[in-house]
PDB file of N, CA and C in Angstrom:
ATOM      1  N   UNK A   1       0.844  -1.176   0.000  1.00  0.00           N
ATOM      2  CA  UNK A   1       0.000   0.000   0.000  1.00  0.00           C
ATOM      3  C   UNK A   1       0.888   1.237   0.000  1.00  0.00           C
ATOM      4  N   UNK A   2       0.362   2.294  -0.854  1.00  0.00           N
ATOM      5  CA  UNK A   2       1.083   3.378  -0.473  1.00  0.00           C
ATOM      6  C   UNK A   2       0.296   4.588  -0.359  1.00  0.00           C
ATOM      7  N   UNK A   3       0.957   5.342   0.458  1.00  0.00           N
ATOM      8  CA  UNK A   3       0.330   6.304   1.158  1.00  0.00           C
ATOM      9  C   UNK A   3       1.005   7.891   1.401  1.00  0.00           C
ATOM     10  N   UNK A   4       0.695   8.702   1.010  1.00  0.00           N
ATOM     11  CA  UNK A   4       1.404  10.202   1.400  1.00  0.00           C
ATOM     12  C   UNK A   4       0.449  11.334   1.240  1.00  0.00           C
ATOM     13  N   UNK A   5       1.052  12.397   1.681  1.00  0.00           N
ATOM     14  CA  UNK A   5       0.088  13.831   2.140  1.00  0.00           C
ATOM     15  C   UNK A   5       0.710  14.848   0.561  1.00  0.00           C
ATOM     16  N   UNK A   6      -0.010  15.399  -0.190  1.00  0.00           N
ATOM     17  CA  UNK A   6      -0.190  16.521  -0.740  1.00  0.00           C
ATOM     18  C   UNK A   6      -1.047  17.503  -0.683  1.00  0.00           C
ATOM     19  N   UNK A   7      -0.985  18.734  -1.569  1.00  0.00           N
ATOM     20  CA  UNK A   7      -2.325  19.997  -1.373  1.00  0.00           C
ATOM     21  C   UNK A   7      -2.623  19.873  -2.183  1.00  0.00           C
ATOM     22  N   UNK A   8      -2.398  19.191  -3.886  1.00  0.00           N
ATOM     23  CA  UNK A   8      -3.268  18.587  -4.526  1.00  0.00           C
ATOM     24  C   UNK A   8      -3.730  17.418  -4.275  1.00  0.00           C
ATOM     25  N   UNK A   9      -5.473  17.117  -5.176  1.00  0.00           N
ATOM     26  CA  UNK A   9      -5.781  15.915  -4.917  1.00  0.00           C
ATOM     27  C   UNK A   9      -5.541  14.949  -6.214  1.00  0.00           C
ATOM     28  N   UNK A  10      -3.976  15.515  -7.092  1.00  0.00           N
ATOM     29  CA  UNK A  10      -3.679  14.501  -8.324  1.00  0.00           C
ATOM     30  C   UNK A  10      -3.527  13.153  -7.887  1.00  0.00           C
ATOM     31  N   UNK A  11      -3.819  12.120  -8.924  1.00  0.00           N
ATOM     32  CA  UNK A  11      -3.614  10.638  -9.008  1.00  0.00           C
ATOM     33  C   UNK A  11      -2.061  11.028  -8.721  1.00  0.00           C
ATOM     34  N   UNK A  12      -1.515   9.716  -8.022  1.00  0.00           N
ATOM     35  CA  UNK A  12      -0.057   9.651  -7.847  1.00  0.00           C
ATOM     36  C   UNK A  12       0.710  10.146  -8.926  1.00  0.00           C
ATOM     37  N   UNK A  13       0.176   9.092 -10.222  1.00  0.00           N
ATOM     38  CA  UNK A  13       0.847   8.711 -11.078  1.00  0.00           C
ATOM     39  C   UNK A  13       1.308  10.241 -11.747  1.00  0.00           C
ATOM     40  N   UNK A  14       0.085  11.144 -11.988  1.00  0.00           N
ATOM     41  CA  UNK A  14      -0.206  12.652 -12.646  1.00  0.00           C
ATOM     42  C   UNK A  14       0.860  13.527 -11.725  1.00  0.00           C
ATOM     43  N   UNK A  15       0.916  13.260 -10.552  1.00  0.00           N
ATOM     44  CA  UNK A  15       1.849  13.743  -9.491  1.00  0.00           C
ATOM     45  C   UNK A  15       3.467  13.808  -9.600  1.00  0.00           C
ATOM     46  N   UNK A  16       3.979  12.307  -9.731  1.00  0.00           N
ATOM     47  CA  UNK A  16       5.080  12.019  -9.624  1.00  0.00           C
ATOM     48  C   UNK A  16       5.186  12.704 -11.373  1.00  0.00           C
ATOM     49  N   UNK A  17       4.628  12.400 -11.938  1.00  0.00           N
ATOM     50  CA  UNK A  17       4.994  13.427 -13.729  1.00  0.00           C
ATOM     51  C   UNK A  17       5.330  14.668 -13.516  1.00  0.00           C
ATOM     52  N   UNK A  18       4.289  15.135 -13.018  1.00  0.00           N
ATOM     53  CA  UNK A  18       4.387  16.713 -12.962  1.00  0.00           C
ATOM     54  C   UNK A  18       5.443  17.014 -12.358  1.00  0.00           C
ATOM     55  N   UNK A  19       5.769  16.900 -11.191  1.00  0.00           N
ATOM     56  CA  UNK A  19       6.817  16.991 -10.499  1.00  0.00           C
ATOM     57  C   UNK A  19       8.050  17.006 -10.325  1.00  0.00           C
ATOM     58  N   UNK A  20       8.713  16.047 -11.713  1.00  0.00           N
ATOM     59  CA  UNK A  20       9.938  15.993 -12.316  1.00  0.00           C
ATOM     60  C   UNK A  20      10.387  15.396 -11.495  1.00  0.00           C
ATOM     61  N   UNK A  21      10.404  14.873 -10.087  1.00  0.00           N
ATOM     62  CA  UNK A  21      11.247  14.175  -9.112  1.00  0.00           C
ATOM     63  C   UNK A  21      12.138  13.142  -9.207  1.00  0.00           C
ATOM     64  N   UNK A  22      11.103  11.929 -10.082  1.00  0.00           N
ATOM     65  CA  UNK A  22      11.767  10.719 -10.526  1.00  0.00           C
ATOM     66  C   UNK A  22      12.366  11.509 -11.900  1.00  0.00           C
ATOM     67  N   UNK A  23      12.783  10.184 -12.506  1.00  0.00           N
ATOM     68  CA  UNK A  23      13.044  10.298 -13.869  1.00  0.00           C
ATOM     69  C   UNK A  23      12.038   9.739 -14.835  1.00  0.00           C
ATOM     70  N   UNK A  24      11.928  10.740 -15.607  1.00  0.00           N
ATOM     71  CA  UNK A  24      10.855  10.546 -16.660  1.00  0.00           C
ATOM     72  C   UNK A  24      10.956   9.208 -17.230  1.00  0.00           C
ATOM     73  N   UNK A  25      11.572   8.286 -17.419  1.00  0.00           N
ATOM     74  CA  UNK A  25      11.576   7.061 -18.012  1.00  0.00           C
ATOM     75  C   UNK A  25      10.783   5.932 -17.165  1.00  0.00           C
ATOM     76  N   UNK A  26      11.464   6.098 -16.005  1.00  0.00           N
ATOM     77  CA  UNK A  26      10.458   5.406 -14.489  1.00  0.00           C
ATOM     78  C   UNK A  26       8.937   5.886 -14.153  1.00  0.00           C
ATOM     79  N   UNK A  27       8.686   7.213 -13.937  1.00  0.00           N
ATOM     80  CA  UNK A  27       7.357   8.025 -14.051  1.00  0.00           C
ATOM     81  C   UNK A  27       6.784   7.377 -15.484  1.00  0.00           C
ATOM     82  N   UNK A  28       7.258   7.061 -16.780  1.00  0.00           N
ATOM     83  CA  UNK A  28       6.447   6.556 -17.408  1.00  0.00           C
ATOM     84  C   UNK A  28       6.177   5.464 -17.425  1.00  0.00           C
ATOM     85  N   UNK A  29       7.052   4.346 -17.324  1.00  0.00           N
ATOM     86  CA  UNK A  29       6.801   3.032 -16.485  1.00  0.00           C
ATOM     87  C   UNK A  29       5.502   2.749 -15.953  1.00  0.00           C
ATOM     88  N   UNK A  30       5.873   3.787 -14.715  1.00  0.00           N
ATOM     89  CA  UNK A  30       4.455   3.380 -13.608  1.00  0.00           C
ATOM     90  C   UNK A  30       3.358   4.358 -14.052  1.00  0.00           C
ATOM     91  N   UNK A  31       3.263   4.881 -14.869  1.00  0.00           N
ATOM     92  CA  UNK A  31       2.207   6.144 -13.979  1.00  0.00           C
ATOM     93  C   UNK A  31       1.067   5.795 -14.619  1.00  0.00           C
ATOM     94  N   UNK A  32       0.537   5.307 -14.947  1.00  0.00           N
ATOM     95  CA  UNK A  32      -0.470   4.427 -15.482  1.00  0.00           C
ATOM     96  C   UNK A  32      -1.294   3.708 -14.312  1.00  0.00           C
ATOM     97  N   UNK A  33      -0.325   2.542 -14.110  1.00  0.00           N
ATOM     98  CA  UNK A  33      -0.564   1.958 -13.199  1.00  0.00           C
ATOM     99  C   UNK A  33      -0.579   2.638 -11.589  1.00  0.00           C
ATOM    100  N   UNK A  34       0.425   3.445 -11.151  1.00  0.00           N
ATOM    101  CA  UNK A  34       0.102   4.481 -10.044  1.00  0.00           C
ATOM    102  C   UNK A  34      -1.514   5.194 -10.112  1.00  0.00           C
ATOM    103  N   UNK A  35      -2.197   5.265 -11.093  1.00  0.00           N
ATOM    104  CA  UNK A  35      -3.099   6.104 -11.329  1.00  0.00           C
ATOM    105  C   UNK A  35      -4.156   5.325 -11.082  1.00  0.00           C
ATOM    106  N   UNK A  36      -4.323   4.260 -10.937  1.00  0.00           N
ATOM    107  CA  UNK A  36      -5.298   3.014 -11.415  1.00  0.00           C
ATOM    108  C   UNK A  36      -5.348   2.445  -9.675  1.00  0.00           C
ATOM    109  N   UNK A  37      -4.314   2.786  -8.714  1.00  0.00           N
ATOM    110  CA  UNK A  37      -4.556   2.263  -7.725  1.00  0.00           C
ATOM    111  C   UNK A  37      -5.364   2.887  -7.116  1.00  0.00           C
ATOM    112  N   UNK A  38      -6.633   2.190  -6.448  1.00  0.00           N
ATOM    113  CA  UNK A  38      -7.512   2.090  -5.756  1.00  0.00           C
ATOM    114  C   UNK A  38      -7.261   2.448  -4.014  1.00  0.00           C
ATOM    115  N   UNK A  39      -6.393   1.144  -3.646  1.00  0.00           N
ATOM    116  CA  UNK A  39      -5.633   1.462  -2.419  1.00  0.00           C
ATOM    117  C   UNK A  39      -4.804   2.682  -1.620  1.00  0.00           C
ATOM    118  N   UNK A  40      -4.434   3.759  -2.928  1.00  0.00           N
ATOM    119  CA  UNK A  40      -3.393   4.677  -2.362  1.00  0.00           C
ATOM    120  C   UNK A  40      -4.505   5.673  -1.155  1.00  0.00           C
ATOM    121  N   UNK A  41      -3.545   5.899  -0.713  1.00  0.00           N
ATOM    122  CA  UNK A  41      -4.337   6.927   0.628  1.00  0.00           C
ATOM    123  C   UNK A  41      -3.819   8.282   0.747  1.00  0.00           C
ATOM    124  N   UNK A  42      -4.306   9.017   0.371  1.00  0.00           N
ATOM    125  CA  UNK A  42      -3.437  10.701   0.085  1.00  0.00           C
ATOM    126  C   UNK A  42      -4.083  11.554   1.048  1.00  0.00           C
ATOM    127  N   UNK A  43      -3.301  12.121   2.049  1.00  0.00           N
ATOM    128  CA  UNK A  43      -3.757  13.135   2.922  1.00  0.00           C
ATOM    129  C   UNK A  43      -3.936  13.817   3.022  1.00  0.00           C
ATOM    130  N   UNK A  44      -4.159  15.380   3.522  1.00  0.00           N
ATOM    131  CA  UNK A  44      -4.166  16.436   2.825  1.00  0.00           C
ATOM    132  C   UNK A  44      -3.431  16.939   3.582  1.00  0.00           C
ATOM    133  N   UNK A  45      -2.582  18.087   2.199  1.00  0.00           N
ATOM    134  CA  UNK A  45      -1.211  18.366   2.954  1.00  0.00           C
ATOM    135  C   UNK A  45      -1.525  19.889   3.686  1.00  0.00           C
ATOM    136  N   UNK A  46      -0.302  20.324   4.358  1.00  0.00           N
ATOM    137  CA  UNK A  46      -0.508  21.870   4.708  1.00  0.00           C
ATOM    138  C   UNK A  46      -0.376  22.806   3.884  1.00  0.00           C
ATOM    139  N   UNK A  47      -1.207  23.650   3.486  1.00  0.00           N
ATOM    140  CA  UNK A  47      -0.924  24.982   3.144  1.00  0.00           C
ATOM    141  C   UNK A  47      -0.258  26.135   3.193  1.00  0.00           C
ATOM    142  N   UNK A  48       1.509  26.518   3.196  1.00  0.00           N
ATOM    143  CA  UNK A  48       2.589  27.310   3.856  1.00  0.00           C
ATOM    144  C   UNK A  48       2.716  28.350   2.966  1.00  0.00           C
ATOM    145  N   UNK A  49       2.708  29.614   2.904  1.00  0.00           N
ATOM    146  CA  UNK A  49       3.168  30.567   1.660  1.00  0.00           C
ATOM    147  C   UNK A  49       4.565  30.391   1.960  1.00  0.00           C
ATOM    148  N   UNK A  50       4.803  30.512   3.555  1.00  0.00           N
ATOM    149  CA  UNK A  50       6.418  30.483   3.522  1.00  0.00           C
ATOM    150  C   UNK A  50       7.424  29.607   2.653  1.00  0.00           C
ATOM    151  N   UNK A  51       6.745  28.694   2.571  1.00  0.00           N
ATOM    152  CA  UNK A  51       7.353  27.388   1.597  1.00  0.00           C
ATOM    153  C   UNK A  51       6.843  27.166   0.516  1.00  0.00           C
ATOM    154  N   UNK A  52       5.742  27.653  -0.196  1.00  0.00           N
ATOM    155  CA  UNK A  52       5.160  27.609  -1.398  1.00  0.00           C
ATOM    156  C   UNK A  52       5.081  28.633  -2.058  1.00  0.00           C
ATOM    157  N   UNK A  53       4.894  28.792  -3.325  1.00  0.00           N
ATOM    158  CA  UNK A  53       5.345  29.840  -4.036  1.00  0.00           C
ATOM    159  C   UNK A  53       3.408  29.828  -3.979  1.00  0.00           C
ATOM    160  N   UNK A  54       3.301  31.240  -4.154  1.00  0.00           N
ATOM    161  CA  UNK A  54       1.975  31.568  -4.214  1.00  0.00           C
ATOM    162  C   UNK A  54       1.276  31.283  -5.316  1.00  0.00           C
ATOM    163  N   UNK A  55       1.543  31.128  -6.430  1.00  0.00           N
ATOM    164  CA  UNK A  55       1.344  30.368  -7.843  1.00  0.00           C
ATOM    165  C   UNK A  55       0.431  28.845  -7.702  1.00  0.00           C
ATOM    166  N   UNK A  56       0.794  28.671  -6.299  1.00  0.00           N
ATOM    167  CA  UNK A  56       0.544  27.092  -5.971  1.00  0.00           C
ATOM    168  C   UNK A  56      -1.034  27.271  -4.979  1.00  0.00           C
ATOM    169  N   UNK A  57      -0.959  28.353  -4.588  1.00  0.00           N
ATOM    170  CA  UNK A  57      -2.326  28.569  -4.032  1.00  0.00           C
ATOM    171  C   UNK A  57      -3.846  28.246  -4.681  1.00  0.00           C
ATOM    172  N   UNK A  58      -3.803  28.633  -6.154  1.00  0.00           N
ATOM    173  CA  UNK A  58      -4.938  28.054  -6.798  1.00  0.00           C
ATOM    174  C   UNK A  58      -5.152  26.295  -6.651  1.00  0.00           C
ATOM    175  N   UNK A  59      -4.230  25.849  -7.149  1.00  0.00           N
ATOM    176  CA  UNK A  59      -4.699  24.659  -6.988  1.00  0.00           C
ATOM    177  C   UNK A  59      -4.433  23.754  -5.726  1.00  0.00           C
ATOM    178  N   UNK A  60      -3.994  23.888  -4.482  1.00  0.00           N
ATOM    179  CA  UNK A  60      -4.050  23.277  -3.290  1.00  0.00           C
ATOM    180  C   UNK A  60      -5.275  22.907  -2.573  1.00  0.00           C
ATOM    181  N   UNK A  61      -5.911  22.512  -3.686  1.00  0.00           N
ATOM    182  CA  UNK A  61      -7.492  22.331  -3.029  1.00  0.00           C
ATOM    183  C   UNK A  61      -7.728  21.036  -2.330  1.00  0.00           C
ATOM    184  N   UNK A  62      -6.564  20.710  -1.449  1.00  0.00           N
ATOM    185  CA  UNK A  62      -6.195  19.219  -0.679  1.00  0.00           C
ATOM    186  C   UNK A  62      -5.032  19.594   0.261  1.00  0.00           C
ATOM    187  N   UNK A  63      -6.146  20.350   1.107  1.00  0.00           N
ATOM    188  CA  UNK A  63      -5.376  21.365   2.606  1.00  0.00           C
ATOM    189  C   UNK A  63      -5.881  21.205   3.615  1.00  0.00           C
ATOM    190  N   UNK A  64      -5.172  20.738   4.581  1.00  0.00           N
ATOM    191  CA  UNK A  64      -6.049  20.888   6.087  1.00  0.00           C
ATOM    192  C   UNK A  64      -6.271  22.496   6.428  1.00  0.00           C
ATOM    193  N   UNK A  65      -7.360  22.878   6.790  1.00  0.00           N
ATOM    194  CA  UNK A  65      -7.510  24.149   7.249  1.00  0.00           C
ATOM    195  C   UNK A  65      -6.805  24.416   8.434  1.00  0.00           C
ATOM    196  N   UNK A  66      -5.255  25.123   8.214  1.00  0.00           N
ATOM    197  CA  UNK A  66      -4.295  25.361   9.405  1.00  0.00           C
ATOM    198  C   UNK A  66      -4.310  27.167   9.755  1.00  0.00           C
ATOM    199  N   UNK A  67      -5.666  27.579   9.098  1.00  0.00           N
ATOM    200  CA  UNK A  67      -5.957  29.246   9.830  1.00  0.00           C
ATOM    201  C   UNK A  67      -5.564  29.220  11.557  1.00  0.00           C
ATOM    202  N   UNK A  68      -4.987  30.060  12.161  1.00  0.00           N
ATOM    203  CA  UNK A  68      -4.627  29.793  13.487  1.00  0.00           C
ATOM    204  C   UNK A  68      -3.813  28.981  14.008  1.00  0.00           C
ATOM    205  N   UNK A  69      -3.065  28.314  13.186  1.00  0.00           N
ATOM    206  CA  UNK A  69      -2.373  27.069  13.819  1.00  0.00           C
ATOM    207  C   UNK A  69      -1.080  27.371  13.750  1.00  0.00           C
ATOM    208  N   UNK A  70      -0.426  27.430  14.951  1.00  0.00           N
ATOM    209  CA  UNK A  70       1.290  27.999  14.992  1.00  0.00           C
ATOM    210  C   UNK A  70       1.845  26.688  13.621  1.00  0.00           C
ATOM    211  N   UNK A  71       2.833  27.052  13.687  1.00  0.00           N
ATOM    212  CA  UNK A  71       3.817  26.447  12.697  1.00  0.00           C
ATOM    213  C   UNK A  71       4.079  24.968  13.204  1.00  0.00           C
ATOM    214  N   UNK A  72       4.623  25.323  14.677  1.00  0.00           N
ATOM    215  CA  UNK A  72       4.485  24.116  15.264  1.00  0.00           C
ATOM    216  C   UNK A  72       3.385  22.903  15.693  1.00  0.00           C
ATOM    217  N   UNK A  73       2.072  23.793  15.831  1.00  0.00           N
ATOM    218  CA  UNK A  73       0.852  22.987  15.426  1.00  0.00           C
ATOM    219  C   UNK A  73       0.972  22.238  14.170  1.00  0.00           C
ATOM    220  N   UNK A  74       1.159  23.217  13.142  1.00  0.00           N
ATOM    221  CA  UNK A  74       1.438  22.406  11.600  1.00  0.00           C
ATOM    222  C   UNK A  74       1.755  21.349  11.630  1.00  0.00           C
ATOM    223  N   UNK A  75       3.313  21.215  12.091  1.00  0.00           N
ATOM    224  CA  UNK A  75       4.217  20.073  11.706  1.00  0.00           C
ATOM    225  C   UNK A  75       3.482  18.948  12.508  1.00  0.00           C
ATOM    226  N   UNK A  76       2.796  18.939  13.626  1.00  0.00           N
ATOM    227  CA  UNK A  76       2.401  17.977  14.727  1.00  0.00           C
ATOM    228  C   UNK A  76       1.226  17.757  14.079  1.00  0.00           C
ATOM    229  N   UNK A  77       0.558  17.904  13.308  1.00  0.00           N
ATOM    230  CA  UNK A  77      -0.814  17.626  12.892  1.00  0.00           C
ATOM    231  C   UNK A  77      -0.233  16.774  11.748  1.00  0.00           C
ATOM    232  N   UNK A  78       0.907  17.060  10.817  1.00  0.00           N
ATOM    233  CA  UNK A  78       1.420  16.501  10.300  1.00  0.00           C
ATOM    234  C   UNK A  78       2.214  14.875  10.663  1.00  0.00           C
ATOM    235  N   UNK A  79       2.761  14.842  11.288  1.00  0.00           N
ATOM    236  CA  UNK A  79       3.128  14.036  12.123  1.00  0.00           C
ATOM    237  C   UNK A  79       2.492  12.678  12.610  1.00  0.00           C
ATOM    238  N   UNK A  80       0.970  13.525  13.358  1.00  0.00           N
ATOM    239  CA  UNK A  80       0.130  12.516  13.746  1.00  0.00           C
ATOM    240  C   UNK A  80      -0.292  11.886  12.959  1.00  0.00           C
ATOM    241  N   UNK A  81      -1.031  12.762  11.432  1.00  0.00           N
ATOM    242  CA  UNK A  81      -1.269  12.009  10.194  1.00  0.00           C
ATOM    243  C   UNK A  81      -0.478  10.762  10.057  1.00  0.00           C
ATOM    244  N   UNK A  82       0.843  10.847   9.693  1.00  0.00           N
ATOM    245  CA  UNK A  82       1.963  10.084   9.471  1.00  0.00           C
ATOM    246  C   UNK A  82       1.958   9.016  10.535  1.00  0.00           C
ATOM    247  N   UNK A  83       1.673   8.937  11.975  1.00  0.00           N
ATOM    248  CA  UNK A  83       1.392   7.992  13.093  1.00  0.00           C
ATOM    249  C   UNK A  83       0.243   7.523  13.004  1.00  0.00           C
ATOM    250  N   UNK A  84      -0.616   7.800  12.208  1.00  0.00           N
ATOM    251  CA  UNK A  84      -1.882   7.483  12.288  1.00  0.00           C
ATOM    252  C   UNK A  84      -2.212   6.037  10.957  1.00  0.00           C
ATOM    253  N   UNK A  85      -1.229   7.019   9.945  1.00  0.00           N
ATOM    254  CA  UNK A  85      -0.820   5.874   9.095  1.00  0.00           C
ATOM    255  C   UNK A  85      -0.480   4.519   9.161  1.00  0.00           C
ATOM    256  N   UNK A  86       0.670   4.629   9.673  1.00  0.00           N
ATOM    257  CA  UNK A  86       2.075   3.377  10.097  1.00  0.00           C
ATOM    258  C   UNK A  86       0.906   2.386  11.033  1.00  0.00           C
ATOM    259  N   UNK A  87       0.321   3.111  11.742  1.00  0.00           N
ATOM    260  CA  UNK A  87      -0.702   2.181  13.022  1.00  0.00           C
ATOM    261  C   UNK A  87      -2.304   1.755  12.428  1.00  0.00           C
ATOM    262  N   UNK A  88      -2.565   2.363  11.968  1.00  0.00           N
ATOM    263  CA  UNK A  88      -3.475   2.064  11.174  1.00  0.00           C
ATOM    264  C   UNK A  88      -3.515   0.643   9.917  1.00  0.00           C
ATOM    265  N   UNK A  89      -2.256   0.778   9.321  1.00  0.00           N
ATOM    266  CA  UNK A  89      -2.153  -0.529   8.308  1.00  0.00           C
ATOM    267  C   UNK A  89      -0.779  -1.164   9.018  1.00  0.00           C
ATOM    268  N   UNK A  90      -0.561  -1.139   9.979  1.00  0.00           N
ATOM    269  CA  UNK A  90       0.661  -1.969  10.805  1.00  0.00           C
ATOM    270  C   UNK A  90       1.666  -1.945   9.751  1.00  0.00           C
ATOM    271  N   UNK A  91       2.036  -0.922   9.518  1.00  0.00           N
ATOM    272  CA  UNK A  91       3.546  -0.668   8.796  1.00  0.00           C
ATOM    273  C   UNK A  91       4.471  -1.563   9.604  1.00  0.00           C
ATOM    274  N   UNK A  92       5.485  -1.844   9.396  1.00  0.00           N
ATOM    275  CA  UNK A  92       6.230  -2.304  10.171  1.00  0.00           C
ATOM    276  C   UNK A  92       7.344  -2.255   8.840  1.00  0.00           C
ATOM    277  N   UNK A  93       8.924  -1.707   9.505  1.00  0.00           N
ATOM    278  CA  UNK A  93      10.021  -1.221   8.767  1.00  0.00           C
ATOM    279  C   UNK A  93       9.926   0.166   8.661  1.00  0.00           C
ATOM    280  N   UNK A  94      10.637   0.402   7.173  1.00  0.00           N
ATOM    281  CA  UNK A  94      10.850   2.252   6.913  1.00  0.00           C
ATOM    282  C   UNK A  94       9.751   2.638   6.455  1.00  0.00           C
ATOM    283  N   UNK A  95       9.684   3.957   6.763  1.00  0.00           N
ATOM    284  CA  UNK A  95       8.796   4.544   6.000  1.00  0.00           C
ATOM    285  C   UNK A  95       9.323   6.149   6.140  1.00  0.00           C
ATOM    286  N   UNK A  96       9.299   6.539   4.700  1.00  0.00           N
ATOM    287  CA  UNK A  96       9.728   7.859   4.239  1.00  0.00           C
ATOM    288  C   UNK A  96       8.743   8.522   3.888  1.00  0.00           C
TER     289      UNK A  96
END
């Protein structure tokens, strides 16, 4: 199973493309099949101008509402997500 937090709500597969992260030869590989999974679990990520270029504000429409929430609230809401995960489907090993 795989599982992670963004502020969009793209299919993985549309994700890892856009993104340039992998290498385009691998992103085309999977992203088909990334797109098609049923199982993935996507969280919704935080909303930061400090860290996001404001360009990115239109489409983050996959945000926890963090109005009022210190920075350090942020990361801990974040966090728990991520603990909530691992315990939830009994991860057991790494997880990045």
């Amino acid at each position: 199973e795989i599982g992670g937090g963004d502020i969009r709500s793209t299919p993985l597969g549309d994700a890892l493309y856009e993104s340039h992260v992998l290498e385009y030869d691998l992103v085309r590989q999977v992203r088909d099949e990334m797109n098609a999974m049923t199982d993935t679990v996507m969280m919704k990520g935080m909303y930061n101008a400090s860290f996001l270029g404001e360009s990115q504000y239109d489409t983050a429409t996959h945000i926890v509402e963090s109005t009022g929430m210190t920075f350090r609230e942020q990361v801990e809401y974040l966090r728990n997500d991520i603990r909530e995960f691992i315990k939830s489907r009994k991860v057991t090993g790494h997880t990045t």
